[in-house]
C-alpha atoms as a PDB file:
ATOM      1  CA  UNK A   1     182.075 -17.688 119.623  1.00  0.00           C
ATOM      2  CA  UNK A   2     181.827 -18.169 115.953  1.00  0.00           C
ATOM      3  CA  UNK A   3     184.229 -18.523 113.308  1.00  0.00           C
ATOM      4  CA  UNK A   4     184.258 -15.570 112.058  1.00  0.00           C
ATOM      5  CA  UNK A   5     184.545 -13.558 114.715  1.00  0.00           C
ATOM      6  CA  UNK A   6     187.226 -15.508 116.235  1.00  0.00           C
ATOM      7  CA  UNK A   7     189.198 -15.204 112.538  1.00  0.00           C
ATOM      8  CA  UNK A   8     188.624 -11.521 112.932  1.00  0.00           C
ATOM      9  CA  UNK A   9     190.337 -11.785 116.539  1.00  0.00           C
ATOM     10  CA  UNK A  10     193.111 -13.492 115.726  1.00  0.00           C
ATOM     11  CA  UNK A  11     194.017 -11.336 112.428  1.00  0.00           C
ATOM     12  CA  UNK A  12     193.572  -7.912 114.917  1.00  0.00           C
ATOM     13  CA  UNK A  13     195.865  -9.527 117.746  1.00  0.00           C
ATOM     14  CA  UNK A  14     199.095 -10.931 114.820  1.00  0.00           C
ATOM     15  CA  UNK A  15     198.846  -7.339 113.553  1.00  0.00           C
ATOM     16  CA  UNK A  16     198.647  -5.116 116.463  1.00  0.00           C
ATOM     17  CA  UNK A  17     200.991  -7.055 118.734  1.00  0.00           C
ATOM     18  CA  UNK A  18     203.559  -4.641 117.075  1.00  0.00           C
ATOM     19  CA  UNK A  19     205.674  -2.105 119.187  1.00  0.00           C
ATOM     20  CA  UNK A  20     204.986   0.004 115.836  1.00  0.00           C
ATOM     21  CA  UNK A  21     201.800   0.624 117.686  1.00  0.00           C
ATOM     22  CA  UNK A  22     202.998   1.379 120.922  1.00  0.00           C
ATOM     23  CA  UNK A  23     206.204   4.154 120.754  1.00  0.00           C
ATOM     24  CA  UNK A  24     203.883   6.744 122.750  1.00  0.00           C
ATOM     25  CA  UNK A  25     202.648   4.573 125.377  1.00  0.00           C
ATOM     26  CA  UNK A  26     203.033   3.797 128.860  1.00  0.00           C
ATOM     27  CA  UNK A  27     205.116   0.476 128.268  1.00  0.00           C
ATOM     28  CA  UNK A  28     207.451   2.431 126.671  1.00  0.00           C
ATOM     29  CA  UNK A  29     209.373   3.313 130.535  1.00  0.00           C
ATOM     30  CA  UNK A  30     209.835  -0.024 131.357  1.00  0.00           C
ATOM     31  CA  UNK A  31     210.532  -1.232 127.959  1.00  0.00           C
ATOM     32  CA  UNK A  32     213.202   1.682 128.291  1.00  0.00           C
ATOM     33  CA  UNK A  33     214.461   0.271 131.693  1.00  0.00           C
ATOM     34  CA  UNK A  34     214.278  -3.705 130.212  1.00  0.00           C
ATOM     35  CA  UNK A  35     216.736  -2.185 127.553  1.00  0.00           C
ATOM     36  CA  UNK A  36     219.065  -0.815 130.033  1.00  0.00           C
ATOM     37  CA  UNK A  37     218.932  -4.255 131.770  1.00  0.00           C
ATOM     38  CA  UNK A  38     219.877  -6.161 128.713  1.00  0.00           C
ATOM     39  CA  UNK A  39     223.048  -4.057 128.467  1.00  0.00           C
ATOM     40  CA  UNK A  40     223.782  -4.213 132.152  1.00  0.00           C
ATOM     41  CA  UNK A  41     223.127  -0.710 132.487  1.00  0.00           C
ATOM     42  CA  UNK A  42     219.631  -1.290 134.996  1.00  0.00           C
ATOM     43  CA  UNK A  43     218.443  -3.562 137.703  1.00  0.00           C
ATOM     44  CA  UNK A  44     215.059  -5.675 137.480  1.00  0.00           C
ATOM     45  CA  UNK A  45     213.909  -3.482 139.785  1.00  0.00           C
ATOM     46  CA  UNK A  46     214.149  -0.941 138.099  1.00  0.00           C
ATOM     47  CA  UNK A  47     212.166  -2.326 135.427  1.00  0.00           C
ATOM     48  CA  UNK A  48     209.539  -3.558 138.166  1.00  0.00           C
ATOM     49  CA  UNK A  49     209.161   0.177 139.467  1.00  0.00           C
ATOM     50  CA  UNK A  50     208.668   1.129 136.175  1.00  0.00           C
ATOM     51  CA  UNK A  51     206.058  -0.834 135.129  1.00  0.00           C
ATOM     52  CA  UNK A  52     204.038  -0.472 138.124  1.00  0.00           C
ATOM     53  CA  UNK A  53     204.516   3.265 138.195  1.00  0.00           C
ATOM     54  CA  UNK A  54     203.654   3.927 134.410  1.00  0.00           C
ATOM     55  CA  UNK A  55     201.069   1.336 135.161  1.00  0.00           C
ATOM     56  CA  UNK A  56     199.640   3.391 137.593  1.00  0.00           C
ATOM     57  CA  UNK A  57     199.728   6.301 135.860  1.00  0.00           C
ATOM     58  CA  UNK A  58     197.664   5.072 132.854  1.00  0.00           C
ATOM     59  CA  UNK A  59     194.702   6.814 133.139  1.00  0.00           C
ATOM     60  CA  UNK A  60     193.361   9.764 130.377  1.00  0.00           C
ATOM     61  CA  UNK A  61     194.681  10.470 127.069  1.00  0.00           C
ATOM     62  CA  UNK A  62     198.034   9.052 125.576  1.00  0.00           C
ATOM     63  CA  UNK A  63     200.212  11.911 125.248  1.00  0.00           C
ATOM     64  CA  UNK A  64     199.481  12.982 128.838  1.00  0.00           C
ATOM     65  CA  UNK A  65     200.054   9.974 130.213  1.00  0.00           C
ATOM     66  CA  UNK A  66     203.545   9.910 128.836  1.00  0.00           C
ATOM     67  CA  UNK A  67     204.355  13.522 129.831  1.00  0.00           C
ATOM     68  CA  UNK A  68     203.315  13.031 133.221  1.00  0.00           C
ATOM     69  CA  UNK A  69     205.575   9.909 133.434  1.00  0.00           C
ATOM     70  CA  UNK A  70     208.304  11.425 131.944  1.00  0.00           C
ATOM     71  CA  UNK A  71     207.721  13.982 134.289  1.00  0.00           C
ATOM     72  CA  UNK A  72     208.128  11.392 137.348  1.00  0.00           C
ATOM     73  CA  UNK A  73     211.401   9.249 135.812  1.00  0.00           C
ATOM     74  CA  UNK A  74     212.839  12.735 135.591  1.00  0.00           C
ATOM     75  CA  UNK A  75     212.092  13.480 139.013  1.00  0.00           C
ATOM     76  CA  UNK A  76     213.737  10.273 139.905  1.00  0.00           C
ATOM     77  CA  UNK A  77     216.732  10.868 137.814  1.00  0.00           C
ATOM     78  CA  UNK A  78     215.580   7.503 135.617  1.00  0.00           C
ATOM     79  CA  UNK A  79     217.006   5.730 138.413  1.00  0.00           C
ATOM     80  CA  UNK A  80     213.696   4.360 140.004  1.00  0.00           C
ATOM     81  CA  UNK A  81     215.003   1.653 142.407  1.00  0.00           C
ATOM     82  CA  UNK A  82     217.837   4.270 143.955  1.00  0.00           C
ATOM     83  CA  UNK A  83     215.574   6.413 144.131  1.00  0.00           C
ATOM     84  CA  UNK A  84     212.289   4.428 145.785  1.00  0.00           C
ATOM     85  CA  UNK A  85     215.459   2.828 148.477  1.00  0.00           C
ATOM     86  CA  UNK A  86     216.810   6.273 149.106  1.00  0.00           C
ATOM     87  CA  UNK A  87     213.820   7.766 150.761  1.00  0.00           C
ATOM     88  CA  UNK A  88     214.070  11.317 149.354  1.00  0.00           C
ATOM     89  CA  UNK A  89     210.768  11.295 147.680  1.00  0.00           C
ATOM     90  CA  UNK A  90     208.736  13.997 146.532  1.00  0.00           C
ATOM     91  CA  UNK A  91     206.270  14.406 148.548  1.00  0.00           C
ATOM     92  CA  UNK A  92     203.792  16.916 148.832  1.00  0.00           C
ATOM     93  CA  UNK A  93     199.969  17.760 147.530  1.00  0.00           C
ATOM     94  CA  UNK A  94     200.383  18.945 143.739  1.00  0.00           C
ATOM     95  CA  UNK A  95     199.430  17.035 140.979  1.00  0.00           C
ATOM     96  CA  UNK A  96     201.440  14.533 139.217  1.00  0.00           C
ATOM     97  CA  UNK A  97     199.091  13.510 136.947  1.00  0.00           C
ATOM     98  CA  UNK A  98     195.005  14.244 136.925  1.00  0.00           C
ATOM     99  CA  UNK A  99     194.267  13.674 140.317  1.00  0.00           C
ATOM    100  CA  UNK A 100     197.245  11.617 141.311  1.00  0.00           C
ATOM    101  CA  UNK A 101     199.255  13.445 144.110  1.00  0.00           C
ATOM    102  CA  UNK A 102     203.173  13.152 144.430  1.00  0.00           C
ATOM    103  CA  UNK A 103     202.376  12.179 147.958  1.00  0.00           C
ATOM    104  CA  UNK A 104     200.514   9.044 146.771  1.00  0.00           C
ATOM    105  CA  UNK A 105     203.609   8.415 144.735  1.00  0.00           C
ATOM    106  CA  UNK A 106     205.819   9.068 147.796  1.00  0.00           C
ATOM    107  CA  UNK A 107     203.514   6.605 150.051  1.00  0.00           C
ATOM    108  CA  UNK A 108     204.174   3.694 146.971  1.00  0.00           C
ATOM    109  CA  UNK A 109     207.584   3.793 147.142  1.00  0.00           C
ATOM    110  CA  UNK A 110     207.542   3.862 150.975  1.00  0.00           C
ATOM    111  CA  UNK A 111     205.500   0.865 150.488  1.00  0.00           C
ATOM    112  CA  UNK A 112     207.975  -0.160 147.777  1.00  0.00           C
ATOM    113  CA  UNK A 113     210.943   0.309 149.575  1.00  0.00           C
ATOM    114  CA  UNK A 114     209.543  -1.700 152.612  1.00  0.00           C
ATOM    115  CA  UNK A 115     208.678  -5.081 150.235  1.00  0.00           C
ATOM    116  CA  UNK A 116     212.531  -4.502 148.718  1.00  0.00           C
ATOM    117  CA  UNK A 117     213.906  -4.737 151.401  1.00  0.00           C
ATOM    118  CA  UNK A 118     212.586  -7.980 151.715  1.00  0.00           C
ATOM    119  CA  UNK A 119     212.902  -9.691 148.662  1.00  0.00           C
ATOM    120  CA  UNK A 120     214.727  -9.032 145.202  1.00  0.00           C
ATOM    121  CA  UNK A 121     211.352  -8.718 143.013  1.00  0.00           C
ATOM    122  CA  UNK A 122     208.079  -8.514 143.111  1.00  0.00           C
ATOM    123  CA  UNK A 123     207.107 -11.260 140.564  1.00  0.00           C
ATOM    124  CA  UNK A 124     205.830 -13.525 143.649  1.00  0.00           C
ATOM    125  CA  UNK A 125     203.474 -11.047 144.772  1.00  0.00           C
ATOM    126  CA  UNK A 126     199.491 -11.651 143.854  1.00  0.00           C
ATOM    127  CA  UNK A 127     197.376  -8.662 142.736  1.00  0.00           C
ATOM    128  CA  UNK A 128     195.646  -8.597 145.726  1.00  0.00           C
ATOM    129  CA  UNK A 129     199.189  -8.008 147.481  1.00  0.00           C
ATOM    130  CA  UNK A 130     199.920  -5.764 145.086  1.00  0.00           C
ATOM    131  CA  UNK A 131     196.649  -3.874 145.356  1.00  0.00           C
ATOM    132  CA  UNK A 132     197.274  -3.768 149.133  1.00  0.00           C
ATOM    133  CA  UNK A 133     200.762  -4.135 149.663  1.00  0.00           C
ATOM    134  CA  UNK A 134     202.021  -1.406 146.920  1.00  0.00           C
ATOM    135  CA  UNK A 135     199.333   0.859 146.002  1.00  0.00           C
ATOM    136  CA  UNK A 136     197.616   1.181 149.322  1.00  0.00           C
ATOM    137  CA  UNK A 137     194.117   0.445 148.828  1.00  0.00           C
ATOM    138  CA  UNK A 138     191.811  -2.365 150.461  1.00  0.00           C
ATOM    139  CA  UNK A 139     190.724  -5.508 149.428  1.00  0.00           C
ATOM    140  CA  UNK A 140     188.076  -6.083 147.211  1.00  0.00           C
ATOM    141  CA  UNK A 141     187.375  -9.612 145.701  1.00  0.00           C
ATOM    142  CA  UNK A 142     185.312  -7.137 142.683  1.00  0.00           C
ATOM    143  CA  UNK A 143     187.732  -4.816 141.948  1.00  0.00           C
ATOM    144  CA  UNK A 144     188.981  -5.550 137.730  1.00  0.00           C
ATOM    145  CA  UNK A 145     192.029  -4.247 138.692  1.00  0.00           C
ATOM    146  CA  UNK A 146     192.969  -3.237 135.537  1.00  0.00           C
ATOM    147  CA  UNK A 147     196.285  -1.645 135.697  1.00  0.00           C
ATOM    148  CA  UNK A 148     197.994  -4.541 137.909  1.00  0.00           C
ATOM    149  CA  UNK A 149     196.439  -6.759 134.986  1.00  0.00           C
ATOM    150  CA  UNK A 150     198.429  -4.979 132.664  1.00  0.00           C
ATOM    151  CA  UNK A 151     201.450  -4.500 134.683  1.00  0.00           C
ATOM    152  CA  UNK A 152     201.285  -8.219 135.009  1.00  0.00           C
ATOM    153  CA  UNK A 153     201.122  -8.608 131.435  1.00  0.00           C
ATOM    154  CA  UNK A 154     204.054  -7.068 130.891  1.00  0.00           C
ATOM    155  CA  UNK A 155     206.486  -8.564 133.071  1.00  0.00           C
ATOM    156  CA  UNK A 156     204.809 -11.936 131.737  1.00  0.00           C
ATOM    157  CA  UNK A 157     204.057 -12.554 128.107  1.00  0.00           C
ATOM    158  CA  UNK A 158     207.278 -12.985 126.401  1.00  0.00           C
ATOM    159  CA  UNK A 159     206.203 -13.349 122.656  1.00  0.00           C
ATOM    160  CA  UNK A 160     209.800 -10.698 122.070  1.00  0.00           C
ATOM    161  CA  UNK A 161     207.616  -8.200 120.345  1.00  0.00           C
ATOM    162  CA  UNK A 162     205.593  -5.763 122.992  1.00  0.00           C
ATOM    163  CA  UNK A 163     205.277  -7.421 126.746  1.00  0.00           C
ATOM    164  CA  UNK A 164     208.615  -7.577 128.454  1.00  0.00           C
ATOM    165  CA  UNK A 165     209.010 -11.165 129.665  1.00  0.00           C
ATOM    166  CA  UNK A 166     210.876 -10.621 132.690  1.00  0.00           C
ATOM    167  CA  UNK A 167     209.041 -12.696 135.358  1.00  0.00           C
ATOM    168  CA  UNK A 168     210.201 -16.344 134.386  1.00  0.00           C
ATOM    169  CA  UNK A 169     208.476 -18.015 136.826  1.00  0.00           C
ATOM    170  CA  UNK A 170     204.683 -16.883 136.095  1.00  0.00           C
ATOM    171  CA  UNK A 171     202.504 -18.632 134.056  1.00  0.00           C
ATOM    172  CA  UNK A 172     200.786 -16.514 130.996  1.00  0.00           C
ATOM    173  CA  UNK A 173     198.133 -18.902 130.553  1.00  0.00           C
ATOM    174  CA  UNK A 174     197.328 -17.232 133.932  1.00  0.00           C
ATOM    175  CA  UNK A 175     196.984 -13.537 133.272  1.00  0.00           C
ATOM    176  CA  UNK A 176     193.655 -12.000 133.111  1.00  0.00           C
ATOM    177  CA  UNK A 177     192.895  -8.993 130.513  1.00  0.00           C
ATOM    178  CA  UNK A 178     192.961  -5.189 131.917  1.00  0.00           C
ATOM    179  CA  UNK A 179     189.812  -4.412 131.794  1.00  0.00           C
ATOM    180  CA  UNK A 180     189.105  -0.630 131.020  1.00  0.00           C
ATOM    181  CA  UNK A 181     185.907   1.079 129.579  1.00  0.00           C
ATOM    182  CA  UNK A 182     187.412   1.375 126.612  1.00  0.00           C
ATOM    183  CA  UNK A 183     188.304  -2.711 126.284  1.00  0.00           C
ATOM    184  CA  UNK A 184     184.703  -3.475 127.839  1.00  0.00           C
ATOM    185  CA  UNK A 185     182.773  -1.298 125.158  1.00  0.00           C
ATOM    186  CA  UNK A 186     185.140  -3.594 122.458  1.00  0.00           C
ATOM    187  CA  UNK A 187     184.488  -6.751 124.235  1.00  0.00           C
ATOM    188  CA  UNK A 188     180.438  -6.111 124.404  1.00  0.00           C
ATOM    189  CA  UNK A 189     180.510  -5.021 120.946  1.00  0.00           C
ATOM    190  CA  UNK A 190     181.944  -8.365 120.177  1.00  0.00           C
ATOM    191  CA  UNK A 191     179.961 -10.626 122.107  1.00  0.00           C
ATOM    192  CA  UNK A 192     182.802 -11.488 124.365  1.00  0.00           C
ATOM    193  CA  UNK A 193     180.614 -10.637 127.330  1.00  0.00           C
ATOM    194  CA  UNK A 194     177.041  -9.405 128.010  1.00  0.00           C
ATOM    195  CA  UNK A 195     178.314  -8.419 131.839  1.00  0.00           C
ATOM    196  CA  UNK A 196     177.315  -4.502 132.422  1.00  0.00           C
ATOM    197  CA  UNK A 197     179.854  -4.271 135.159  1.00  0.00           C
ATOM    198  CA  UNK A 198     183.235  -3.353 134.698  1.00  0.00           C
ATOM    199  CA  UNK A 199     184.237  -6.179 137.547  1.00  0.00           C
ATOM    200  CA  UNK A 200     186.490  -9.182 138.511  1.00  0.00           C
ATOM    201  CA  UNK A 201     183.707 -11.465 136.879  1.00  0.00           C
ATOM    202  CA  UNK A 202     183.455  -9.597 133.547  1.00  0.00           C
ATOM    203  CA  UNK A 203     187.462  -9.695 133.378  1.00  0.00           C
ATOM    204  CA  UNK A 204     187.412 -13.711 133.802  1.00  0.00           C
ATOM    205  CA  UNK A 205     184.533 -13.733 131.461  1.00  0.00           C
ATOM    206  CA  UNK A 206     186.212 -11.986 128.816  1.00  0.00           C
ATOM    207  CA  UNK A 207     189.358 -13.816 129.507  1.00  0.00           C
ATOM    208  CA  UNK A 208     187.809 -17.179 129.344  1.00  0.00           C
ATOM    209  CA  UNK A 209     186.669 -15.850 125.848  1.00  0.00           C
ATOM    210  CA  UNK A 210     190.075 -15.339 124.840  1.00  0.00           C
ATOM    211  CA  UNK A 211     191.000 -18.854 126.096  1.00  0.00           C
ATOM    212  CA  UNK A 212     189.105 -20.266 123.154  1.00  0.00           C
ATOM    213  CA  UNK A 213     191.245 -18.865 120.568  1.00  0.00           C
ATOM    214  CA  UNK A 214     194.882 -18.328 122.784  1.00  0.00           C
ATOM    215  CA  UNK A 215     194.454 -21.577 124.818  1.00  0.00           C
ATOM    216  CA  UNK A 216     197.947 -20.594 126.571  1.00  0.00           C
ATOM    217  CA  UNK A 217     197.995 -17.199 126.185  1.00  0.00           C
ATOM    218  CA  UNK A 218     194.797 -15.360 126.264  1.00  0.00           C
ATOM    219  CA  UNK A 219     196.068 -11.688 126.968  1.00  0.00           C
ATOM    220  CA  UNK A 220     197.249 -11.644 123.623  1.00  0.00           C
ATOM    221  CA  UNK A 221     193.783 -11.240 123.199  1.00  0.00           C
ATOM    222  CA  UNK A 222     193.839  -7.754 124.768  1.00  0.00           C
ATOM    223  CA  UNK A 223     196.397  -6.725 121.497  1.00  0.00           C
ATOM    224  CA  UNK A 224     192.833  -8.131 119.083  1.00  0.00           C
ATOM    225  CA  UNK A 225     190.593  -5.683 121.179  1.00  0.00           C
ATOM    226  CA  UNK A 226     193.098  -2.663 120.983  1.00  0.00           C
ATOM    227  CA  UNK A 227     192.576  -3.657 117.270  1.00  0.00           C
ATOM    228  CA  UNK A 228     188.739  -3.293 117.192  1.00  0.00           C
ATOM    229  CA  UNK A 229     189.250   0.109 118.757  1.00  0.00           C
ATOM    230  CA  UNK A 230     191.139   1.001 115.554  1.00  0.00           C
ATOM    231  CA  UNK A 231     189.497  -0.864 112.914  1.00  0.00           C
ATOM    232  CA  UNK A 232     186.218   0.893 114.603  1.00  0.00           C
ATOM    233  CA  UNK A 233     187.868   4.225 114.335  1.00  0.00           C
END
């Protein structure tokens, strides 16, 4: 990567790792629930079903993706652990959100509730479990798993400013960037990758890229790219 591309980077990612930037955005419900937790007014859980729920759920444009998941924590009273261990789920065929069903969100807390009563958190879990384990669908080595990638950023990184920094016993140096089309169209236009594919081996290639300039932290890359998008704009 050369200089000044990688000056360019860094300047994008100390600018944009602002929650200025992200008020109307899914991290906003956990963020919400992390608050709660601070004051002793919500459980890690909570925070945990948040993230991977609003994770889930990131998928179109902005503001729908925050009316349709204040449209779920509504359903759920904003209490997402009582209600995932309660069992009362919605659960029938209408849409939650694009093509997402409230029965898929019914069969992930089912899932949910069957891992909590288990153990107290997910943090331990790997994103294959949690591809498997939580959301239901099979294994596959190729899969970018985005929004696990950005769940798990945000239960990791814990700069204080936008990620949450809840798990304590994961390693950021470890995280790989959510790869979307939006973030691969940035990361091509960059020269971060050449890859075509939107797959596991363009995610480690663009994280690897990120490793050069964030040795120990190269999802705070994905903050430079989100940066490009609006710099393009």
């Amino acid at each position: 990567m050369d200089k000044q591309t990688a000056d360019r980077l860094k300047a994008w990612a100390e600018k944009y790792n602002d929650i200025q930037y992200f008020t109307t955005d899914p991290i906003a419900f956990p963020r919400r629930f992390a608050s709660g937790l601070a004051k002793g007014e919500a459980l890690l859980q909570d925070v945990e079903i948040a993230g991977l729920l609003a994770g889930h759920l990131a998928w179109g444009r902005r503001e729908m993706i925050v009316r349709d998941c204040g449209r779920l924590f509504d359903e759920m009273k904003w209490r997402p652990y009582e209600y995932v261990m309660d069992g009362k789920w919605k659960d029938d065929p209408t849409s939650l959100h694009r093509t997402i069903k409230w029965s898929e969100i019914a069969a992930i807390c089912g899932r949910l509730r069957d891992i909590y009563r288990q153990m107290d958190s997910i943090e331990t879990l790997s994103t294959a479990q949690i591809r498997r384990d939580i959301f239901g669908s099979s294994d596959d080595p190729n899969a970018a798993n985005k929004k696990i990638n950005m769940f798990r950023r945000w239960m990791v990184r814990d700069d204080g400013k936008v990620d949450l920094g809840l798990w304590k016993h994961s390693d950021r140096s470890a995280l790989l960037i959510p790869l979307d089309v939006h973030v691969h169209c940035s990361a091509l236009e960059l020269g971060l990758t050449a890859r075509r594919s939107t797959d596991f081996k363009t995610v480690v290639e663009i994280t690897d890229a990120f490793r050069e300039i964030f040795p120990t932290d190269p999802c705070k890359g994905d903050f430079a790219l989100f940066g490009h998008g609006i710099a393009g704009k």
